[in-house]
C-alpha atoms as a PDB file:
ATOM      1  CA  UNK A   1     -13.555 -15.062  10.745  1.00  0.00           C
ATOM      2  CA  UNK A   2     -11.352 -17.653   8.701  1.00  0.00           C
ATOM      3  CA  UNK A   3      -8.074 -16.343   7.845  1.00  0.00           C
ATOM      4  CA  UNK A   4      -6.479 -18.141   4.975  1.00  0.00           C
ATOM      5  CA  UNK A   5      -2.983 -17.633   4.017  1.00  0.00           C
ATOM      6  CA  UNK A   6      -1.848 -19.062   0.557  1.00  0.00           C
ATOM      7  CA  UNK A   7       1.668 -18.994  -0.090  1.00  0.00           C
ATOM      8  CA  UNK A   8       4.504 -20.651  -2.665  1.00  0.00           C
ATOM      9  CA  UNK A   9       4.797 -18.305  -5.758  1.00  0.00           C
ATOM     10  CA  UNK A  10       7.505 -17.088  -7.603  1.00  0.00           C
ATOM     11  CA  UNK A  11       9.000 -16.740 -10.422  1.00  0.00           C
ATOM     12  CA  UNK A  12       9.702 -19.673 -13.073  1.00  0.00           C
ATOM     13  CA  UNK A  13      10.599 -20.558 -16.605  1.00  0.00           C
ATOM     14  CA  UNK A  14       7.794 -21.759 -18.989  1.00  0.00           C
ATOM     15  CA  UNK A  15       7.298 -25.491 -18.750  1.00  0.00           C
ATOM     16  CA  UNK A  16       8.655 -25.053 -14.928  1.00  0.00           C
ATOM     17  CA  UNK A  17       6.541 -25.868 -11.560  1.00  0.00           C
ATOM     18  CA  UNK A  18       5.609 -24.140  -8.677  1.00  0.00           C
ATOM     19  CA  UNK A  19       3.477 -25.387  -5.598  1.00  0.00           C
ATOM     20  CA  UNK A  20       0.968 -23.256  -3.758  1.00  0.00           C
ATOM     21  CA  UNK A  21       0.163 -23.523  -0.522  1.00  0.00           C
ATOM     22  CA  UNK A  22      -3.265 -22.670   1.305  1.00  0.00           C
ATOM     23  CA  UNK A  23      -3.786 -22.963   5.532  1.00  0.00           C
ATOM     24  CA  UNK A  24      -5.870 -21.819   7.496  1.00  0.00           C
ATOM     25  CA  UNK A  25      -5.830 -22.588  11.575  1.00  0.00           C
ATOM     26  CA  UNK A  26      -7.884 -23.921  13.873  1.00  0.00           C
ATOM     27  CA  UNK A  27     -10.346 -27.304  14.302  1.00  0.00           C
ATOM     28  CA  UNK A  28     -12.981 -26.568  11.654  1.00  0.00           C
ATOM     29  CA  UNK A  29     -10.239 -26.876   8.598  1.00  0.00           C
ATOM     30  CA  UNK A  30     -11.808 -30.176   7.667  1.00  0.00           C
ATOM     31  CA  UNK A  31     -15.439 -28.253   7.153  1.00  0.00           C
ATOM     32  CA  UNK A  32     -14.597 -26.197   4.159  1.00  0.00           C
ATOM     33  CA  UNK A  33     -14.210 -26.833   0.790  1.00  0.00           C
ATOM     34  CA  UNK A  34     -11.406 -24.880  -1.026  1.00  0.00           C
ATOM     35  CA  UNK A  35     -11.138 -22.936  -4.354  1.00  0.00           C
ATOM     36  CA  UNK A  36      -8.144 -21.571  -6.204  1.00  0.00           C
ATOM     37  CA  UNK A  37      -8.719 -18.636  -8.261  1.00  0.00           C
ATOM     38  CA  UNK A  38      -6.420 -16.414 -10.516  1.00  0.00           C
ATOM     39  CA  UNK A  39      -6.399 -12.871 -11.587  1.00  0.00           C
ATOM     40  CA  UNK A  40      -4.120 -11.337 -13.953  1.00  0.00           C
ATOM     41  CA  UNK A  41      -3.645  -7.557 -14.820  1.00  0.00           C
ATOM     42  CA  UNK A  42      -7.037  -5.826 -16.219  1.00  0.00           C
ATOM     43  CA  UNK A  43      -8.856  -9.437 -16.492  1.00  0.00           C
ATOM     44  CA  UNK A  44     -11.544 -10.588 -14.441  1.00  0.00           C
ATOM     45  CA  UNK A  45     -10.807 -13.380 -11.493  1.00  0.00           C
ATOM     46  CA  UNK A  46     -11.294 -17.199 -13.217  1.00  0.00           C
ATOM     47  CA  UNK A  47     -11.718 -19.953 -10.915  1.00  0.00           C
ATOM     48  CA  UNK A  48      -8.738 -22.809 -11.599  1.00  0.00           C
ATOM     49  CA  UNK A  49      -9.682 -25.300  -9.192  1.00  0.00           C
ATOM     50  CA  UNK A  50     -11.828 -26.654  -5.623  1.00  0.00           C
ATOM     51  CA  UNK A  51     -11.790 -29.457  -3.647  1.00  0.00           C
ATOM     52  CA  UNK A  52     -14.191 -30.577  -1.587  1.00  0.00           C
ATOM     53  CA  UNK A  53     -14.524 -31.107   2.533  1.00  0.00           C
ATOM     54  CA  UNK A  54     -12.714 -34.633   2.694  1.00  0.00           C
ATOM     55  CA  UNK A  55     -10.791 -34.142  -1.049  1.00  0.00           C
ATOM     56  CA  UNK A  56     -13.527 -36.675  -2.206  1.00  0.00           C
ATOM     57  CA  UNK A  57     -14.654 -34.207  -5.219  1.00  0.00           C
ATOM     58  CA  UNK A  58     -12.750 -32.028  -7.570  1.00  0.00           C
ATOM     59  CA  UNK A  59     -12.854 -29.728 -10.169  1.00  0.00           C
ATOM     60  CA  UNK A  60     -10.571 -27.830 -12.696  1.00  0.00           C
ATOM     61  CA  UNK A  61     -10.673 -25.190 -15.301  1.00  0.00           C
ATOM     62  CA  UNK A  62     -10.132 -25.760 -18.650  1.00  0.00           C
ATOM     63  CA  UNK A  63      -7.190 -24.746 -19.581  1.00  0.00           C
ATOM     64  CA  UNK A  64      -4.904 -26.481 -16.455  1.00  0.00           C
ATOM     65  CA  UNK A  65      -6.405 -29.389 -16.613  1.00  0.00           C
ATOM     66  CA  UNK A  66      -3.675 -31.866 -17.064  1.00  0.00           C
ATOM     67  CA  UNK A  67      -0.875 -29.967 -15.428  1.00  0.00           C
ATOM     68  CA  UNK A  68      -2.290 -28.777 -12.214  1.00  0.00           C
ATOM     69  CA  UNK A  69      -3.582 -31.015  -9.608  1.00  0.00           C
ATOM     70  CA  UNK A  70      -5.141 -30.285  -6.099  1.00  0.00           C
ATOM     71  CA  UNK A  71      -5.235 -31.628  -2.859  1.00  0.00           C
ATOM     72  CA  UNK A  72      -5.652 -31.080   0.861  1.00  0.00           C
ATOM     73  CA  UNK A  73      -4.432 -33.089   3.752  1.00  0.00           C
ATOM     74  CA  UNK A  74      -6.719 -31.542   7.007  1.00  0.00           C
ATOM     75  CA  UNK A  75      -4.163 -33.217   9.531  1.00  0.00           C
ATOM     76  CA  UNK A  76      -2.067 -30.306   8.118  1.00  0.00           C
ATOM     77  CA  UNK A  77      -4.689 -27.933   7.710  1.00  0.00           C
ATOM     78  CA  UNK A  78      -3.247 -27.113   4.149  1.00  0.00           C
ATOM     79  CA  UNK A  79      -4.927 -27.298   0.699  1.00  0.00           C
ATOM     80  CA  UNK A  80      -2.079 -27.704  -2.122  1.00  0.00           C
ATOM     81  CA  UNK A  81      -2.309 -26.355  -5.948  1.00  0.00           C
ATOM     82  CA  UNK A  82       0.762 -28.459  -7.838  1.00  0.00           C
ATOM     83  CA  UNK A  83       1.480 -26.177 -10.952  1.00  0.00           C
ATOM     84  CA  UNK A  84       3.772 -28.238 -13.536  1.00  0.00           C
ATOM     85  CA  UNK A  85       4.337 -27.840 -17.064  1.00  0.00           C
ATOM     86  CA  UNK A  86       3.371 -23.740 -16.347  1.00  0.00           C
ATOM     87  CA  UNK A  87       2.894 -21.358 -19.261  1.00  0.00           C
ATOM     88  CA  UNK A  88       3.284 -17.654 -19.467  1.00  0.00           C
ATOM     89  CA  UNK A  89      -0.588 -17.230 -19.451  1.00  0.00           C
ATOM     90  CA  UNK A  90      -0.678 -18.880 -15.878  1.00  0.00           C
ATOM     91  CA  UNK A  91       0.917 -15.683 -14.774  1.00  0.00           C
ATOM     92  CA  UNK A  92      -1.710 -13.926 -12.244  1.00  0.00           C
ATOM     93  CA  UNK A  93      -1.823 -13.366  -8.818  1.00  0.00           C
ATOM     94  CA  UNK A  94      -3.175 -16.419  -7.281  1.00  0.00           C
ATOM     95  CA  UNK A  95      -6.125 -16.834  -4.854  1.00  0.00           C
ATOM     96  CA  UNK A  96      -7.414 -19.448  -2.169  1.00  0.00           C
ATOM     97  CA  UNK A  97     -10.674 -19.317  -0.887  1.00  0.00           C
ATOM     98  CA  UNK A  98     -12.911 -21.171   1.641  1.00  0.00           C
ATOM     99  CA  UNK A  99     -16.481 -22.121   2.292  1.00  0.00           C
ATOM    100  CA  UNK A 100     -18.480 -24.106   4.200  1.00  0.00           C
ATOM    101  CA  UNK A 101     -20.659 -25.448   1.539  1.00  0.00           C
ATOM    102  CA  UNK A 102     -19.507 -27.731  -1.291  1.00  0.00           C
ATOM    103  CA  UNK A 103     -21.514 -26.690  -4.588  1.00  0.00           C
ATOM    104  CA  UNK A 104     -20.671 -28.782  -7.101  1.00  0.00           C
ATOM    105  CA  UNK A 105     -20.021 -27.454 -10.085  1.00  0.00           C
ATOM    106  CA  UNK A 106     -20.473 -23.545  -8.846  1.00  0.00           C
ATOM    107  CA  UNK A 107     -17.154 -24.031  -6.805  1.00  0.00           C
ATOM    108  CA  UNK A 108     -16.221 -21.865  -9.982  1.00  0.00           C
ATOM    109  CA  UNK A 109     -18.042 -19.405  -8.664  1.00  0.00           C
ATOM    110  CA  UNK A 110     -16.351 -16.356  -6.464  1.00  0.00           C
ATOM    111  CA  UNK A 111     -19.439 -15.354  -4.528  1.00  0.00           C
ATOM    112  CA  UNK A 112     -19.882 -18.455  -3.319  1.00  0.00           C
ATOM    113  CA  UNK A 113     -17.092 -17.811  -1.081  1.00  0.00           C
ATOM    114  CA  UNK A 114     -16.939 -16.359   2.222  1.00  0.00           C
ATOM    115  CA  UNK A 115     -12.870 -16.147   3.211  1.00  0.00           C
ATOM    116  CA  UNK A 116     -10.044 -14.910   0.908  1.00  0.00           C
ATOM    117  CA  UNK A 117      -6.568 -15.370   1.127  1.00  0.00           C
ATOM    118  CA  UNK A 118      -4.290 -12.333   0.521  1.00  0.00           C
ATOM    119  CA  UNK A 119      -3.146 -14.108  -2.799  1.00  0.00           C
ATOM    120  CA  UNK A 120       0.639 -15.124  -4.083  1.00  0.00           C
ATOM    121  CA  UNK A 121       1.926 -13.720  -7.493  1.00  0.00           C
ATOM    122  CA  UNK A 122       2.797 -16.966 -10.098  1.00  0.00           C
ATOM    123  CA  UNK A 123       5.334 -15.440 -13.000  1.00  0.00           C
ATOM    124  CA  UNK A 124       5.908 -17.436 -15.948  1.00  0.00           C
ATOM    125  CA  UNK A 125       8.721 -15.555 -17.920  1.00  0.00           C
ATOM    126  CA  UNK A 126      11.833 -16.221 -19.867  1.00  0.00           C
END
């Protein structure tokens, strides 16, 4: 169905930035709302952020609220996850997802999801 790739990690210094990437082709782009998730080594996926269809509505997790910021522009069919100020607990593999319906809230939730991207490891290390 929708393939998603997400793409821009790497590896940076504490207190560094890194932007991720998330397209997708095709006419419908605009029709999905987007999630980033996370997953680090032997710890369940945690959402970090969605947008909404138009980039009206957004949400973030806890804990990168402040530092990370998302945004889409659907001329480009690309959703964007600006990382700054990262810490070593941001390290996971990183995760864009897309679905047709915009829930609020439960955008923080993975089943609500219908199209994964392959993921993109972030590294925060000295």
């Amino acid at each position: 169905q929708l393939q998603l790739v997400d793409s821009g990690g790497g590896l940076v210094q504490p207190g560094g930035s890194l932007r991720l990437s998330c397209a997708a082709s095709g006419f419908t782009w605009r029709h999905y709302a987007i999630g980033w998730f996370r997953q680090a080594p032997g710890k369940e996926r945690e959402a970090v952020s969605c947008i909404s269809h138009n980039g009206g509505a957004t949400n973030y997790e806890n804990s990168v609220k402040g530092r990370f910021t998302i945004s889409r522009d659907n001329a480009k069919n690309t959703v964007y996850l600006q990382m700054n100020n990262l810490k070593p607990e941001d390290t996971a593999v990183y995760y864009c997802a897309a679905t047709p319906t915009w829930y609020g809230s439960g955008c923080n939730d993975p089943s609500n999801y219908d199209s994964w991207g392959q993921g993109t490891q972030v590294t925060v290390s000295s």
